[in-house]
Protein backbone atom coordinates (compact mmCIF):
# COMPACT_ATOMS: atom_id res chain seq x y z
CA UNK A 1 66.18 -80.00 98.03
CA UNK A 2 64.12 -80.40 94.86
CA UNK A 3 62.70 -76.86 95.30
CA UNK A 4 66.64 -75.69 95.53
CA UNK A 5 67.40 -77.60 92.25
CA UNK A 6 64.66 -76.51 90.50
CA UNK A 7 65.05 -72.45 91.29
CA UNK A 8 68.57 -73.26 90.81
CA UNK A 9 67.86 -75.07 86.59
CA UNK A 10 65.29 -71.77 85.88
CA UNK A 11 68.40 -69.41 86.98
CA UNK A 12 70.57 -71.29 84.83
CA UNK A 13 67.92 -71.18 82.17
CA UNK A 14 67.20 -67.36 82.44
CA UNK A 15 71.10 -66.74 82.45
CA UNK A 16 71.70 -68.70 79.39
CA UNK A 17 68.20 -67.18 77.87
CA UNK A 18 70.07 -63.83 78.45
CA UNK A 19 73.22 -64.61 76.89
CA UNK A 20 71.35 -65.99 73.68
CA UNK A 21 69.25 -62.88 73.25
CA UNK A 22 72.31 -60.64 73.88
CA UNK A 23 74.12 -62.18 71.06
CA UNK A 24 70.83 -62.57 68.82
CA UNK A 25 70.73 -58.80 68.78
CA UNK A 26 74.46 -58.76 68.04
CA UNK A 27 74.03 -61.12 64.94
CA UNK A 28 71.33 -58.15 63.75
CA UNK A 29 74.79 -56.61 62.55
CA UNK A 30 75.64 -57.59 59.31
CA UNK A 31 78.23 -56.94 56.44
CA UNK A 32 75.78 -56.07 53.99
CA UNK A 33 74.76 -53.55 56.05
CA UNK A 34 77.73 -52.39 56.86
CA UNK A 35 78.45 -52.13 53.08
CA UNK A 36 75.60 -50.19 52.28
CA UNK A 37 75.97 -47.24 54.65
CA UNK A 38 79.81 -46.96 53.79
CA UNK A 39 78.71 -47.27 49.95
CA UNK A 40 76.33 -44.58 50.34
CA UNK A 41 78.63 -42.12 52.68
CA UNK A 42 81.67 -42.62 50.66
CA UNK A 43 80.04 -41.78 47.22
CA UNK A 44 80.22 -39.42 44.58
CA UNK A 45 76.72 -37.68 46.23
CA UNK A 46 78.32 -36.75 49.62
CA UNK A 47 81.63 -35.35 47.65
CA UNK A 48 83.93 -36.35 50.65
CA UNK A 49 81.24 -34.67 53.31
CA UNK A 50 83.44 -31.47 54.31
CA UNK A 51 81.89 -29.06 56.81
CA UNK A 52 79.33 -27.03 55.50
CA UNK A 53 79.07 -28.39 51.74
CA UNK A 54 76.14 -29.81 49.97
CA UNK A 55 77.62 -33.47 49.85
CA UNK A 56 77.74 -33.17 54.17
CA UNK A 57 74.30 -32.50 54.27
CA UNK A 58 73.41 -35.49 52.07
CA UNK A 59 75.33 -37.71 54.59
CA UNK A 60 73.72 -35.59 57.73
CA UNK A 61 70.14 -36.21 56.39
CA UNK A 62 71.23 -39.95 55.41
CA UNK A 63 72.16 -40.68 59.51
CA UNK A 64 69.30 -38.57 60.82
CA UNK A 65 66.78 -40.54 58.68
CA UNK A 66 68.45 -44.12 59.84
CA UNK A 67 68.18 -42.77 63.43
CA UNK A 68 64.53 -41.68 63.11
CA UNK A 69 63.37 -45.03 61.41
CA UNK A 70 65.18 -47.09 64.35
CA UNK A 71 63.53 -45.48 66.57
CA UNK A 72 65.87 -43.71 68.21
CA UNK A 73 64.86 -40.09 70.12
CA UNK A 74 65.60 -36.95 69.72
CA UNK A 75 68.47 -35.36 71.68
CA UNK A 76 67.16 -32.25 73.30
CA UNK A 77 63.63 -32.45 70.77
CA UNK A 78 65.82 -32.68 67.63
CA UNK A 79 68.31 -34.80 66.13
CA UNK A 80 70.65 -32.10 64.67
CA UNK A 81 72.84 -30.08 67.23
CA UNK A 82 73.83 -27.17 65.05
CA UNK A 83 76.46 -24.19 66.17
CA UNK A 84 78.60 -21.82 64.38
CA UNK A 85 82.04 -22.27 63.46
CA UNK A 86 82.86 -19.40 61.83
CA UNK A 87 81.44 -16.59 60.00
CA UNK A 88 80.67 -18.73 57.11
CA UNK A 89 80.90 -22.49 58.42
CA UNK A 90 77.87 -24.35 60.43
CA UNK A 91 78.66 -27.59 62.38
CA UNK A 92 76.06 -29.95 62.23
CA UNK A 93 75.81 -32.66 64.72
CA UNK A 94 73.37 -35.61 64.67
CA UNK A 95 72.78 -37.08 67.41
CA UNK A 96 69.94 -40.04 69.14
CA UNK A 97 69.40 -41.37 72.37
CA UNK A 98 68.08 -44.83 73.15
CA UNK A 99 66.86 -44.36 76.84
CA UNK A 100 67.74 -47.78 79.64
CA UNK A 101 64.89 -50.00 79.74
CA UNK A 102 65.08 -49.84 83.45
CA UNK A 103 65.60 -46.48 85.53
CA UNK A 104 68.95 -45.06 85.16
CA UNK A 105 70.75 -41.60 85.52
CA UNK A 106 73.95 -43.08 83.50
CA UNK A 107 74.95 -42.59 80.20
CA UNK A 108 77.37 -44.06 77.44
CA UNK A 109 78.14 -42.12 74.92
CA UNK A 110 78.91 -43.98 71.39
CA UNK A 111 80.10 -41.93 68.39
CA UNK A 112 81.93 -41.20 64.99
CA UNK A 113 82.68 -38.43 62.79
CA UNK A 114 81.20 -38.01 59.44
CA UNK A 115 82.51 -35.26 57.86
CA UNK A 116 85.95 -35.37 55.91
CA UNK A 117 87.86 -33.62 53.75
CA UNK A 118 85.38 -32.77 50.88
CA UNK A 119 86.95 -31.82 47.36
CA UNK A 120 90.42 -30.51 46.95
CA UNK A 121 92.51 -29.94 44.06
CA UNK A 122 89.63 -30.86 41.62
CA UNK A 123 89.52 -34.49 43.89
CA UNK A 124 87.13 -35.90 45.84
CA UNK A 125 88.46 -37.48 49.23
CA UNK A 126 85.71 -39.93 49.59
CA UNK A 127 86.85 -41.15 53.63
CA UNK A 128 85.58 -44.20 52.97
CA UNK A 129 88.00 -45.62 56.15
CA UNK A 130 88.10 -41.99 57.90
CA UNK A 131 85.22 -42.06 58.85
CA UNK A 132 82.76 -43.70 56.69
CA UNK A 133 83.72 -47.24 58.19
CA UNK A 134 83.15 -45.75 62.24
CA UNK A 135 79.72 -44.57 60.70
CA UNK A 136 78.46 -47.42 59.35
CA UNK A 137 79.50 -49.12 62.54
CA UNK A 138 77.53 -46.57 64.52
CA UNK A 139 74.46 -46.75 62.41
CA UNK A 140 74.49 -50.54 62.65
CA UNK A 141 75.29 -50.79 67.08
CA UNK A 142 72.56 -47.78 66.68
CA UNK A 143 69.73 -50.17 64.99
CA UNK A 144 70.85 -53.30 67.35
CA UNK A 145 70.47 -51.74 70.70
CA UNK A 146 67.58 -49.82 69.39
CA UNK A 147 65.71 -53.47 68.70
CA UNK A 148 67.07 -54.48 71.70
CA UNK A 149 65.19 -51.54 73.46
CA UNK A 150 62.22 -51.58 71.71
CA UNK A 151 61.93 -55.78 72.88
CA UNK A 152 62.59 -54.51 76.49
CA UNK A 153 65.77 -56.62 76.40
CA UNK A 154 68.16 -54.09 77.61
CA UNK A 155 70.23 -51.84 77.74
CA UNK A 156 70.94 -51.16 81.03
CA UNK A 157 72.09 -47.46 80.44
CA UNK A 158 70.87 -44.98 78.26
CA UNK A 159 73.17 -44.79 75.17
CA UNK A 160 73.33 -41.59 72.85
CA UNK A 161 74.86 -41.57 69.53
CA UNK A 162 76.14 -39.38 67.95
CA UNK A 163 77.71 -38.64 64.10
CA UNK A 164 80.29 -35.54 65.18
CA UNK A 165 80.11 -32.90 62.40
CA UNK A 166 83.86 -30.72 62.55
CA UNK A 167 86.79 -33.21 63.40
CA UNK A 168 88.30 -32.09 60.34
CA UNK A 169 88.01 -28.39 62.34
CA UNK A 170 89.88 -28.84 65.43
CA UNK A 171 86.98 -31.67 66.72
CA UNK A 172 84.87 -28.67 66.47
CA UNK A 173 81.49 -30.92 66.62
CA UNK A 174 82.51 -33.26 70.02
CA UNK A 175 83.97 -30.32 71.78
CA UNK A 176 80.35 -28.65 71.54
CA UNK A 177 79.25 -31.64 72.43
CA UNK A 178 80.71 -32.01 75.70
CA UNK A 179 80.41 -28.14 76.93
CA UNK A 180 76.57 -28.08 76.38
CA UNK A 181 75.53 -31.58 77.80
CA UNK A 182 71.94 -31.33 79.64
CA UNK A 183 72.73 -33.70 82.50
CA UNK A 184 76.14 -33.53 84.69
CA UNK A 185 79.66 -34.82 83.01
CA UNK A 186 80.07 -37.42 85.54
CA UNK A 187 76.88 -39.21 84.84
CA UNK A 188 78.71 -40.56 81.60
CA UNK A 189 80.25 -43.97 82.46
CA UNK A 190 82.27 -43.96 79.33
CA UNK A 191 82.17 -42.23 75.84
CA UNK A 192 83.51 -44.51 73.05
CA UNK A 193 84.83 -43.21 70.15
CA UNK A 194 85.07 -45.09 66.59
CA UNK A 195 87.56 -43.81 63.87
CA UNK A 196 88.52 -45.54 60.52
CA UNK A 197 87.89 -48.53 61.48
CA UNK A 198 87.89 -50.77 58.25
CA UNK A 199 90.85 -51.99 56.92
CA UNK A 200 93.69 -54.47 57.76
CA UNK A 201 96.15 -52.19 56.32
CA UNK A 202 98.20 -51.32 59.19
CA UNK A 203 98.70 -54.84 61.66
CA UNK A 204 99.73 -54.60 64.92
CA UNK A 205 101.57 -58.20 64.39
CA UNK A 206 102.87 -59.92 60.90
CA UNK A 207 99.81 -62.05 59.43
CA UNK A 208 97.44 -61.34 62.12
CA UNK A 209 95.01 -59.05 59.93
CA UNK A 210 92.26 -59.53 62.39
CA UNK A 211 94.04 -56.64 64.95
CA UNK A 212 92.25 -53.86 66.44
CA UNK A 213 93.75 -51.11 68.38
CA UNK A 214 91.80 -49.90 71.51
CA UNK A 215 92.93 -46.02 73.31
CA UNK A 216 92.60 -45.25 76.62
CA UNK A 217 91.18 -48.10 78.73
CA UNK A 218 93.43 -47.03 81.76
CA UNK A 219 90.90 -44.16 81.55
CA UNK A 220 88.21 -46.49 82.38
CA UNK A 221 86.96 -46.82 86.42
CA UNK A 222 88.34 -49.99 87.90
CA UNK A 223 84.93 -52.11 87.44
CA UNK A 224 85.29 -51.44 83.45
CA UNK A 225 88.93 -52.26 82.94
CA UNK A 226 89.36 -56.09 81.99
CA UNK A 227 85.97 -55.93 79.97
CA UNK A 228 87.16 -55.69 76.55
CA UNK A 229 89.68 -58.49 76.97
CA UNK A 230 86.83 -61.09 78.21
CA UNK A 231 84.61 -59.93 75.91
CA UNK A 232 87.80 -60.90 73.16
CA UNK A 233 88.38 -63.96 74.59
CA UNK A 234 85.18 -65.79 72.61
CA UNK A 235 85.75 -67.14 70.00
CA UNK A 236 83.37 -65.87 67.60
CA UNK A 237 86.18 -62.29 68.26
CA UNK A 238 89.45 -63.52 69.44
CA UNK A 239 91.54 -60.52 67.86
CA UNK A 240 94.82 -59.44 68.20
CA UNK A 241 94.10 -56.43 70.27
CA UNK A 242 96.85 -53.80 71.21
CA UNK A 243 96.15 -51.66 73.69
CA UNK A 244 98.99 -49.06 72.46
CA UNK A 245 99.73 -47.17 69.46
CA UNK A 246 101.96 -50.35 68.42
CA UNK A 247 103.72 -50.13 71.40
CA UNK A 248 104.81 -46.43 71.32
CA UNK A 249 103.92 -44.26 74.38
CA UNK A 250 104.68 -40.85 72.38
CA UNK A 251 102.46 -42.16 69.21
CA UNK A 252 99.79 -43.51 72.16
CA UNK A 253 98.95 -40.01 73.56
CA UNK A 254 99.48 -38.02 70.22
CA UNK A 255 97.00 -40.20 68.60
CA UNK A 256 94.53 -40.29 71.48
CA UNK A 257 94.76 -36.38 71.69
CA UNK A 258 93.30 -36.13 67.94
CA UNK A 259 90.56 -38.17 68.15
CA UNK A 260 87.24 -37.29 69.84
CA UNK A 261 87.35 -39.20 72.18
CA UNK A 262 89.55 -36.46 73.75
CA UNK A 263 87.07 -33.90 74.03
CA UNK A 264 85.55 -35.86 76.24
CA UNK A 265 88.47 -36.80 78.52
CA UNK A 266 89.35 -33.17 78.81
CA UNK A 267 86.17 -33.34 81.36
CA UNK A 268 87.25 -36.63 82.75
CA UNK A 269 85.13 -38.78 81.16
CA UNK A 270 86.67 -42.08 80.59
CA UNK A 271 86.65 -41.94 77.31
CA UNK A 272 87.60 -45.27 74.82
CA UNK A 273 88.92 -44.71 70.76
CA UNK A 274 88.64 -48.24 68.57
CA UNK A 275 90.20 -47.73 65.60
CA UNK A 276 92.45 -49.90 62.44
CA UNK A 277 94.55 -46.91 62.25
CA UNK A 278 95.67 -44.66 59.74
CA UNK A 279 97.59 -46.73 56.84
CA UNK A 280 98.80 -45.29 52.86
CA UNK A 281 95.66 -44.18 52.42
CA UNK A 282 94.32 -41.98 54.72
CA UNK A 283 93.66 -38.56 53.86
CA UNK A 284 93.83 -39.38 50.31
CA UNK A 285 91.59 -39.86 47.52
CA UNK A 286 92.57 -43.30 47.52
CA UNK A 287 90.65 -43.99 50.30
CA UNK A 288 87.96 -45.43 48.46
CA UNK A 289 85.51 -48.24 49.29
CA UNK A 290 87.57 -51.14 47.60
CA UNK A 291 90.28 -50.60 50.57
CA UNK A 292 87.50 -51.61 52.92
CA UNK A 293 87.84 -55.44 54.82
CA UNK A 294 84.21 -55.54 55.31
CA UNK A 295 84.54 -58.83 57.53
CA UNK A 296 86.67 -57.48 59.73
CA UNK A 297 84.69 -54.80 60.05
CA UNK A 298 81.71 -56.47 60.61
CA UNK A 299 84.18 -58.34 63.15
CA UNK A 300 85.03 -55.12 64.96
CA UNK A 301 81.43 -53.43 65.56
CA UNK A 302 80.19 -56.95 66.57
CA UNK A 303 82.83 -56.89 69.81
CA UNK A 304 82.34 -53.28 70.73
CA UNK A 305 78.53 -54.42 70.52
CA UNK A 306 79.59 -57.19 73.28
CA UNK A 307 81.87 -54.29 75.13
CA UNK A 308 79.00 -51.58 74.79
CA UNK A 309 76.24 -54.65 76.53
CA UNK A 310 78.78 -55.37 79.23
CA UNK A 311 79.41 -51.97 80.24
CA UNK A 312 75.86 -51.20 80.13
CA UNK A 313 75.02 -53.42 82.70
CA UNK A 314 77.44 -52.95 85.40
């Protein structure tokens, strides 16, 4: 019997040991960083980041660096995925992988698009919300899990990240994505997408600011579904979480049809968007940095941190 209790306190132990260093590597997240990459991506250098222009190739070598000194590896020996768009337009994904720290032939793919709308009319649209905010969140999950890794902590699936060049062209840069994958489609568990996700602008419900909208979990396999909603009941997230496009099935599967996320689903890959929706600003050159709720977002990549763990090791 004292043998039994005793196995029984150092399973307890190494369970709680777990949860602490899954949430240590969570708390590696934090708004100042957050701040920084949006501060940098949404400047006057990266002039709005459209396809093709000088300022996108600022912001390209600005995630490609970040992903090198993390220590994430290359996708296919390099970390830009570069195709044609047209006769004078070159898509530039960037993209790292941070291989399972225990055998595995399943992926999760986590991304966001960088490029926006670049200068029109003599204006800069900066996109500090589309998509500077889902950047800075993947740059920030991206230097986490890579820790994590490099600790042997987890995870328990390879992830890949990736900062899609051409949404702004038809999702030119997932799309390519998808059709030249080097391993089979259905090895992906789920591909998460993150777009404009850092402002309380747009509420799901009167003075709950802390909302976050969450596309396509009924595309998830049965073991997934449920996941996000445990992971929000803690307390350190408790949002206000609508699973909807505020409760309209037309605006639901417009919105989840523009996003990239939907390149992937075209495969059938369950395929996830988070996003604070669009709001006044978007596609404006109002949509500077001082629109930005950098708590909340901080808020927001910390749970699909949680959600990204979970799913990892299933």
């Amino acid at each position: 019997m004292r043998k039994l209790l005793v196995s029984l306190l150092l399973l307890v132990q190494a369970l709680l040991a777990s949860g602490q260093t899954h949430v240590s590597y969570e708390n590696l997240m934090g708004t100042e960083e957050l701040r920084q990459s949006l501060d940098y991506l949404a400047n006057e250098l990266t002039e709005g980041r459209a396809t093709g222009s000088d300022g996108k190739m600022e912001a390209e070598q600005f995630i490609r660096e970040r992903f090198r000194s993390y220590g994430l590896k290359p996708f296919n020996w390099n970390y830009t995925q570069s195709f044609p768009y047209n006769d004078t337009t070159i898509v530039r994904n960037v993209v790292g992988v941070i291989p399972a720290n225990r055998m595995s032939d399943e992926y999760i793919i986590i991304g966001a698009h960088y490029d926006h709308l670049g200068r029109l009319g003599g204006q800069i649209y900066s996109g500090a919300d589309d998509n500077a905010s889902g950047v800075a969140a993947l740059l920030a999950l991206a230097r986490s899990f890579a820790t994590m890794r490099a600790n042997g902590a987890g995870p328990g699936k390879n992830l890949i990240f990736v900062a899609y060049d051409g949404k702004e062209l038809d999702m030119a840069g997932s799309e390519y994505f998808v059709k030249h994958l080097p391993f089979p489609a259905e090895k992906i568990v789920c591909a998460i997408n993150m777009d404009m996700l850092g402002t309380t602008l747009a509420p799901v419900h009167r003075n709950r600011p802390d909302y976050l909208i969450v596309l396509g979990e009924n595309t998830l396999p049965s073991s997934m579904q449920g996941i996000i909603r445990r992971s929000n009941t803690n307390a350190r997230f408790g949002m206000d979480i609508d699973y909807s496009f505020y409760g309209s099935e037309n605006f639901t599967d417009m919105v989840y049809r523009t996003g990239d996320q939907y390149s992937f689903r075209q495969k059938r890959i369950p395929s996830l968007l988070f996003t604070s929706a669009f709001h006044d600003h978007t596609y404006k050159p109002t949509d500077k940095i001082d629109i930005i709720d950098f708590g909340m977002l901080h808020r927001r990549t910390t749970l699909i941190f949680d959600v990204i763990y979970r799913y990892s090791n299933l």
